[in-house]
PDB file of N, CA and C in Angstrom:
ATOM      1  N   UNK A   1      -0.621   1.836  -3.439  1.00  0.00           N
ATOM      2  CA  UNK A   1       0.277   1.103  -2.569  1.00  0.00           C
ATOM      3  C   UNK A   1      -0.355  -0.231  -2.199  1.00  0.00           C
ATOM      4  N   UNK A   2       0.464  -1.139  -2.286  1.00  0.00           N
ATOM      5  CA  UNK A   2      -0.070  -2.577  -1.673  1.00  0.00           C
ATOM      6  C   UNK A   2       0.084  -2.737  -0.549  1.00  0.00           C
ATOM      7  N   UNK A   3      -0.378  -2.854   0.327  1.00  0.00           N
ATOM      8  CA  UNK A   3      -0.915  -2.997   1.842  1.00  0.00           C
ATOM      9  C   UNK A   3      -1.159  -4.057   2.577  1.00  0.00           C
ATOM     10  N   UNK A   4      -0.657  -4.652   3.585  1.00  0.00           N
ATOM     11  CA  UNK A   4      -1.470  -6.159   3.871  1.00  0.00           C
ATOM     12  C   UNK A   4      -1.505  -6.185   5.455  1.00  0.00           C
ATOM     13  N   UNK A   5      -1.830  -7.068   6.153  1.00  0.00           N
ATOM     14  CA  UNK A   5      -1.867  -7.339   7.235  1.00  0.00           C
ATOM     15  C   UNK A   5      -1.270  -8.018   7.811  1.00  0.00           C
ATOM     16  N   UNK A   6      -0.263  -8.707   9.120  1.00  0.00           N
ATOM     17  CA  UNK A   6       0.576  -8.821   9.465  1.00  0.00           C
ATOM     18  C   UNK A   6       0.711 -10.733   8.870  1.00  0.00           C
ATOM     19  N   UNK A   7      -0.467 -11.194   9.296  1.00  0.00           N
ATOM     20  CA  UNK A   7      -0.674 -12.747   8.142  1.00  0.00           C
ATOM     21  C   UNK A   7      -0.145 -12.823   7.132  1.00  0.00           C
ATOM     22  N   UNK A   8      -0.264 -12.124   6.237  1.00  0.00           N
ATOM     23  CA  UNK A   8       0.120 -12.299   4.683  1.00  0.00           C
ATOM     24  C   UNK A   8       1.483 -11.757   4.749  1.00  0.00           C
ATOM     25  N   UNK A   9       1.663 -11.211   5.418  1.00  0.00           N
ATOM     26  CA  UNK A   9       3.057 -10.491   5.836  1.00  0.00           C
ATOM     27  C   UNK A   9       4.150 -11.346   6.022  1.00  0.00           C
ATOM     28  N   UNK A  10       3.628 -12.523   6.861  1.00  0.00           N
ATOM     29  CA  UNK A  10       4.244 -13.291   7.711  1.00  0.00           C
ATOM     30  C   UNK A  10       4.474 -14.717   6.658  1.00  0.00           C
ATOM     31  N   UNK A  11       3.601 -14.622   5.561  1.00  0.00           N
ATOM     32  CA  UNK A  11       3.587 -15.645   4.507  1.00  0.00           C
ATOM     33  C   UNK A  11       4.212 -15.275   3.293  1.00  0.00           C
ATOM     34  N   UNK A  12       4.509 -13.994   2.956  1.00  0.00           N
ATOM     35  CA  UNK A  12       5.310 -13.948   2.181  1.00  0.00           C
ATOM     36  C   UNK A  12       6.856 -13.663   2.429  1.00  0.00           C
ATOM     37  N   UNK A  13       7.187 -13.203   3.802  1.00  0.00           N
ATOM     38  CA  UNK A  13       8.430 -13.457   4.323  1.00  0.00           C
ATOM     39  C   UNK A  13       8.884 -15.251   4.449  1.00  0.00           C
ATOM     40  N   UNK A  14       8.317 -15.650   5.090  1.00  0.00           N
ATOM     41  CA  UNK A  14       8.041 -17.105   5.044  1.00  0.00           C
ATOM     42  C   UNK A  14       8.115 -18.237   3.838  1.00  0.00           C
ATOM     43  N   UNK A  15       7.920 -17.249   2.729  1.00  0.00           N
ATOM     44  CA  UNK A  15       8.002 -17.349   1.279  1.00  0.00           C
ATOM     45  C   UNK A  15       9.271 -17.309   0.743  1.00  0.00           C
ATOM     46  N   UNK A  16      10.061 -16.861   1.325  1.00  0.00           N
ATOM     47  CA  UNK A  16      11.155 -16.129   0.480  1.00  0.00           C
ATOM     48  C   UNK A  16      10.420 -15.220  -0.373  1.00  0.00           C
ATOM     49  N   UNK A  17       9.800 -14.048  -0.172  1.00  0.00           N
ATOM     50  CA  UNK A  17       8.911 -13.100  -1.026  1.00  0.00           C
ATOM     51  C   UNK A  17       7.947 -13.463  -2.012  1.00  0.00           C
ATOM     52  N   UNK A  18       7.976 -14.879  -2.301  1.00  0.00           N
ATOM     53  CA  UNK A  18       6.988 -15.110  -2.774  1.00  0.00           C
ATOM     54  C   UNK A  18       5.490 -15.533  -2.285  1.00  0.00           C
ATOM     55  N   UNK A  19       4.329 -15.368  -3.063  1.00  0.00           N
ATOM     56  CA  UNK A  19       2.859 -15.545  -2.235  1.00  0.00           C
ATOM     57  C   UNK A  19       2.354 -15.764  -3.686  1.00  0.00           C
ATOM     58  N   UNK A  20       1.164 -17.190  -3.744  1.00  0.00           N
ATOM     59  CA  UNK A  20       0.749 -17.503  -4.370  1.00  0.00           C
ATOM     60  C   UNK A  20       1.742 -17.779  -6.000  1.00  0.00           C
ATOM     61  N   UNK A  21       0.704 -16.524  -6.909  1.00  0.00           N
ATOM     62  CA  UNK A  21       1.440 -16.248  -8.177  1.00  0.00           C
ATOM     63  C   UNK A  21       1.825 -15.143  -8.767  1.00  0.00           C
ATOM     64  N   UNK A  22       1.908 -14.079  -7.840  1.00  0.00           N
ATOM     65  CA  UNK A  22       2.735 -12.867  -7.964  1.00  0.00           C
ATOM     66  C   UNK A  22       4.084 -12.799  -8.178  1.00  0.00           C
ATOM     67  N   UNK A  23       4.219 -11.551  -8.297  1.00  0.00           N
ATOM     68  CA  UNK A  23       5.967 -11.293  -8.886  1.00  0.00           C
ATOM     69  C   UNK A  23       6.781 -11.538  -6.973  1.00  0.00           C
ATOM     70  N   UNK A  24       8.085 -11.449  -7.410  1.00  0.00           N
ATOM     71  CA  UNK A  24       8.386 -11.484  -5.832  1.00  0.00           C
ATOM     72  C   UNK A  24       8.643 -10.634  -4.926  1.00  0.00           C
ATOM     73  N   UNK A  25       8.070 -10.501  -4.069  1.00  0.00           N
ATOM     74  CA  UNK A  25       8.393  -9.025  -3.197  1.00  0.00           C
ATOM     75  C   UNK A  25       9.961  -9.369  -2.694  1.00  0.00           C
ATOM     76  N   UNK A  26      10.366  -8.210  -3.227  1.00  0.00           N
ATOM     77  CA  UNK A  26      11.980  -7.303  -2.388  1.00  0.00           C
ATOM     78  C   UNK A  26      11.834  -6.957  -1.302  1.00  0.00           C
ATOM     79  N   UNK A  27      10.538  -6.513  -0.352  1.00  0.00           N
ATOM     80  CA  UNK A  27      11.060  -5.931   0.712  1.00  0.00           C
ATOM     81  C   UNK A  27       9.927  -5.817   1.236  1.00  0.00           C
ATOM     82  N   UNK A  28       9.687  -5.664   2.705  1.00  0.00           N
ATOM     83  CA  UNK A  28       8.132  -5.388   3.473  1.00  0.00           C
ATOM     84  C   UNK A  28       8.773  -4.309   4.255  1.00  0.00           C
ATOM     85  N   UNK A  29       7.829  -3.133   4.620  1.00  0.00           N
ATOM     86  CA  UNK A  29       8.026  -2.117   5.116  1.00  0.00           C
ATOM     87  C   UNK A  29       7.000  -2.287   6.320  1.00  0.00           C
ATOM     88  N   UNK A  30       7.142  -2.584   7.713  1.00  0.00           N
ATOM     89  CA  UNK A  30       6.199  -2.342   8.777  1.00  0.00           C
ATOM     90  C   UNK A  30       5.706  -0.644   8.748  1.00  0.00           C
ATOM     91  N   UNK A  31       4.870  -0.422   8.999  1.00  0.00           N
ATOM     92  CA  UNK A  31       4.501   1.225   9.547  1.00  0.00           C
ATOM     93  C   UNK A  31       3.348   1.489  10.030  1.00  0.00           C
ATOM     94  N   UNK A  32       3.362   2.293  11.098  1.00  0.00           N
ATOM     95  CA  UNK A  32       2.066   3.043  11.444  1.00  0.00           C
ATOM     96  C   UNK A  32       0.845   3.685  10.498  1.00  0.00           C
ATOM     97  N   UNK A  33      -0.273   3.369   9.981  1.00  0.00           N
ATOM     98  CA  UNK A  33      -0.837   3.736   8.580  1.00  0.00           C
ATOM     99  C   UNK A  33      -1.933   5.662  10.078  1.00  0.00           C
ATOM    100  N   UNK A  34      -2.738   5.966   8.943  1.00  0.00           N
ATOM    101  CA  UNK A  34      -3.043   7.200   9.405  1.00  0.00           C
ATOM    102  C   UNK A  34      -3.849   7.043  10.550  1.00  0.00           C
ATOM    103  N   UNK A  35      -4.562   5.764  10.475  1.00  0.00           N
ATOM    104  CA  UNK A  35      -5.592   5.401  11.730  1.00  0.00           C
ATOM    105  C   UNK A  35      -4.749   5.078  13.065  1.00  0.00           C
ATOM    106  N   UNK A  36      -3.261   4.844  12.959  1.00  0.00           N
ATOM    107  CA  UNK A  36      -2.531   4.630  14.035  1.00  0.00           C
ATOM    108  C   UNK A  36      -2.523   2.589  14.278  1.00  0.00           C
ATOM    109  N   UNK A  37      -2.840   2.367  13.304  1.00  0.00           N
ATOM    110  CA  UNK A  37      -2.758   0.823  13.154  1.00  0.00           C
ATOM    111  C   UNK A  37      -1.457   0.382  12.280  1.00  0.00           C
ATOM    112  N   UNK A  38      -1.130  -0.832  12.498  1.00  0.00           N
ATOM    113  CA  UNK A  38      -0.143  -1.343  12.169  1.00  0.00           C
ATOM    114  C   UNK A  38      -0.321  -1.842  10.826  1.00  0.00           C
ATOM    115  N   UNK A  39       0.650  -1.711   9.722  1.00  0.00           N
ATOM    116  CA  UNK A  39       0.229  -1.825   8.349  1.00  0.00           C
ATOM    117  C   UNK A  39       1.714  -2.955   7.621  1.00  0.00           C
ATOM    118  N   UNK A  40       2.081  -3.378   6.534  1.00  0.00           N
ATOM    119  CA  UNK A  40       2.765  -3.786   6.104  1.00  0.00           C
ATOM    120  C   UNK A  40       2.696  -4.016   4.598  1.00  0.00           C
ATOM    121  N   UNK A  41       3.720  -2.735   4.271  1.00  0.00           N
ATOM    122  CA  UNK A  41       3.658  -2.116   2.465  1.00  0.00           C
ATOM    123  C   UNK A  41       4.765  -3.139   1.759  1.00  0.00           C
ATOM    124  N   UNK A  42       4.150  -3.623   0.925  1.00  0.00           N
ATOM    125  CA  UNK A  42       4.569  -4.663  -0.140  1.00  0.00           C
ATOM    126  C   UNK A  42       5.495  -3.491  -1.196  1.00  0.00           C
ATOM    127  N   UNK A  43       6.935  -3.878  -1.237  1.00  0.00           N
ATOM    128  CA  UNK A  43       7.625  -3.292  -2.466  1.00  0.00           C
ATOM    129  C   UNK A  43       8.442  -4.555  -3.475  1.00  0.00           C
ATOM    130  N   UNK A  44       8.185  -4.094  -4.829  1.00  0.00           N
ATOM    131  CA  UNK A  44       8.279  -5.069  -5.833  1.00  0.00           C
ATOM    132  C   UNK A  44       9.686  -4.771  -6.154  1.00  0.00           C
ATOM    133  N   UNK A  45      10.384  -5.381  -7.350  1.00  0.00           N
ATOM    134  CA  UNK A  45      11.773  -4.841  -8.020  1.00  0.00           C
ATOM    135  C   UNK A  45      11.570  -3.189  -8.389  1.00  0.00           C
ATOM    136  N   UNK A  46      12.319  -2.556  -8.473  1.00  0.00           N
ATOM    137  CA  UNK A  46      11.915  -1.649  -8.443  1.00  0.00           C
ATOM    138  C   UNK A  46      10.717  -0.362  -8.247  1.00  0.00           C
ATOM    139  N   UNK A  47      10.592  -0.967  -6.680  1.00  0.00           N
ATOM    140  CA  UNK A  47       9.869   0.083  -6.240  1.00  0.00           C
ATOM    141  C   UNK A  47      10.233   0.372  -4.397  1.00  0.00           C
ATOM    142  N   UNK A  48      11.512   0.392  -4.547  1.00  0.00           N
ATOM    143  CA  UNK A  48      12.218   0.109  -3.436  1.00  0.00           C
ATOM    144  C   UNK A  48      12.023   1.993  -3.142  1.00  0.00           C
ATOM    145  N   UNK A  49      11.818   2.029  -1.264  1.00  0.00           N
ATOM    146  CA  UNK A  49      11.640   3.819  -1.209  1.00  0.00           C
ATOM    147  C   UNK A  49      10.356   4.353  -1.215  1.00  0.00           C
ATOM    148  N   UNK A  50       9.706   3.229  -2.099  1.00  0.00           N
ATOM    149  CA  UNK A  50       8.211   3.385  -1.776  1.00  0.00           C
ATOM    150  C   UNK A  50       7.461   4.134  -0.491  1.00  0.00           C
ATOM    151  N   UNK A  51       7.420   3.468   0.220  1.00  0.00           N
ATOM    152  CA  UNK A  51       7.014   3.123   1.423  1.00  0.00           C
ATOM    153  C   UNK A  51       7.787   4.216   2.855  1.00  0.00           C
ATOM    154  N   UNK A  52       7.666   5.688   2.380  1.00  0.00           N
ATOM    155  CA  UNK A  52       8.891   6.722   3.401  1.00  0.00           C
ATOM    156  C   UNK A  52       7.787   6.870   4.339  1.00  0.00           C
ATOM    157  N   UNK A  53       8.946   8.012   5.075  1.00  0.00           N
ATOM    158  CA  UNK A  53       7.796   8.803   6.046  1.00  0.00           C
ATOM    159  C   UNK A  53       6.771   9.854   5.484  1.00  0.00           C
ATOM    160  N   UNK A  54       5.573   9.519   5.704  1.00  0.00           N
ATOM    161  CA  UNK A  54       4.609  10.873   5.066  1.00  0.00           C
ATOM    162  C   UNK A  54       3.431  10.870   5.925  1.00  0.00           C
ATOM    163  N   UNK A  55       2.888  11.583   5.456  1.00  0.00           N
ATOM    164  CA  UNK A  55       1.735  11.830   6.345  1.00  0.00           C
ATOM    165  C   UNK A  55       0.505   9.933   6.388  1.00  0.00           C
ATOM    166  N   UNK A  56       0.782   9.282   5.550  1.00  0.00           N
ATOM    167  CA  UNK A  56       0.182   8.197   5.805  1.00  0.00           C
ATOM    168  C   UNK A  56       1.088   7.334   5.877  1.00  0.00           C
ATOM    169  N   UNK A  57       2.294   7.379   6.124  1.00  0.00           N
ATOM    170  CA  UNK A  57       3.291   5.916   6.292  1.00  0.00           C
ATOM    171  C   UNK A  57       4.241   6.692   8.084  1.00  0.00           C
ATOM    172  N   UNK A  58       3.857   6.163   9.175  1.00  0.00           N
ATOM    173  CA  UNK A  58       4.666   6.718   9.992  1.00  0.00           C
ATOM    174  C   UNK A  58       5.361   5.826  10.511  1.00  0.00           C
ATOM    175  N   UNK A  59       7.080   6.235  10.856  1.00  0.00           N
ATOM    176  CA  UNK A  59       7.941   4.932  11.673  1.00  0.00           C
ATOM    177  C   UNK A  59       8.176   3.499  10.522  1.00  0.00           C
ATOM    178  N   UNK A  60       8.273   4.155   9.614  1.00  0.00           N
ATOM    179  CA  UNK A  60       8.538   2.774   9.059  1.00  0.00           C
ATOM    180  C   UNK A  60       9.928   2.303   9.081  1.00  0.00           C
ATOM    181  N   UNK A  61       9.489   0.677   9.087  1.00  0.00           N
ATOM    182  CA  UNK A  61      11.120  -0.160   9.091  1.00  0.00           C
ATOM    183  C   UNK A  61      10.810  -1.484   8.357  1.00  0.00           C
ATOM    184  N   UNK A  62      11.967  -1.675   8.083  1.00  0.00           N
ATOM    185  CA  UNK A  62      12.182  -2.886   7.277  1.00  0.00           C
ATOM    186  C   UNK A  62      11.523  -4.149   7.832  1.00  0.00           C
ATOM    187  N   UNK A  63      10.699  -4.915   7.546  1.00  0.00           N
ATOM    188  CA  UNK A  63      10.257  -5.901   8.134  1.00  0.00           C
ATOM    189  C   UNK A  63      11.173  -7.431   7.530  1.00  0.00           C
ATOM    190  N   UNK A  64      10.957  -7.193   6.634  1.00  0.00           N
ATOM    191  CA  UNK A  64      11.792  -8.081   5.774  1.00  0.00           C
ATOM    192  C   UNK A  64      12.292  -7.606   4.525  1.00  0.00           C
ATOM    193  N   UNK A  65      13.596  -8.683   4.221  1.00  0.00           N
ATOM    194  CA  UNK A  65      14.058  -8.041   3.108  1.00  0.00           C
ATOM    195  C   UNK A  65      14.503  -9.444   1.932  1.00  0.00           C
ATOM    196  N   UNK A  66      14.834  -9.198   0.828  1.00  0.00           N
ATOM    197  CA  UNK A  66      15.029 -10.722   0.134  1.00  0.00           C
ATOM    198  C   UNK A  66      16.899  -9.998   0.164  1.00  0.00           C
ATOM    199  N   UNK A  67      17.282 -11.477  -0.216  1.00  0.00           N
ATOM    200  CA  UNK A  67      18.645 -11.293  -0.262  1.00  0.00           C
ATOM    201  C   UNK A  67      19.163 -11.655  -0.985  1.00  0.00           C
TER     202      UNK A  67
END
């Protein structure tokens, strides 16, 4: 899973999903990770769903989305 911190988070929303020279992210998932810290899961074209409830993704929500 790709993982980032709320910075890069905030730069590839800011992006229109794009960052640097990567493909473009579809979607950021905010969530609680297992340490109880705040996390933000990168999903690509098809890998939308990624990012559910499980024992290491808790409360997740859409942070951003492309449109």
């Amino acid at each position: 899973m790709a993982t980032v911190g709320k910075d890069i988070a905030d730069k590839i929303a800011n992006g229109d999903g794009y960052y640097a020279d990567d493909p473009r992210v579809v979607r950021i998932v905010e969530y609680t990770d297992m340490g109880g810290k705040q996390a933000y899961g990168i999903e690509y074209e098809g890998q939308l769903g990624k990012y559910h409830e499980s024992p290491y993704v808790g409360k997740p929500m859409v942070y951003w989305q492309a449109e």
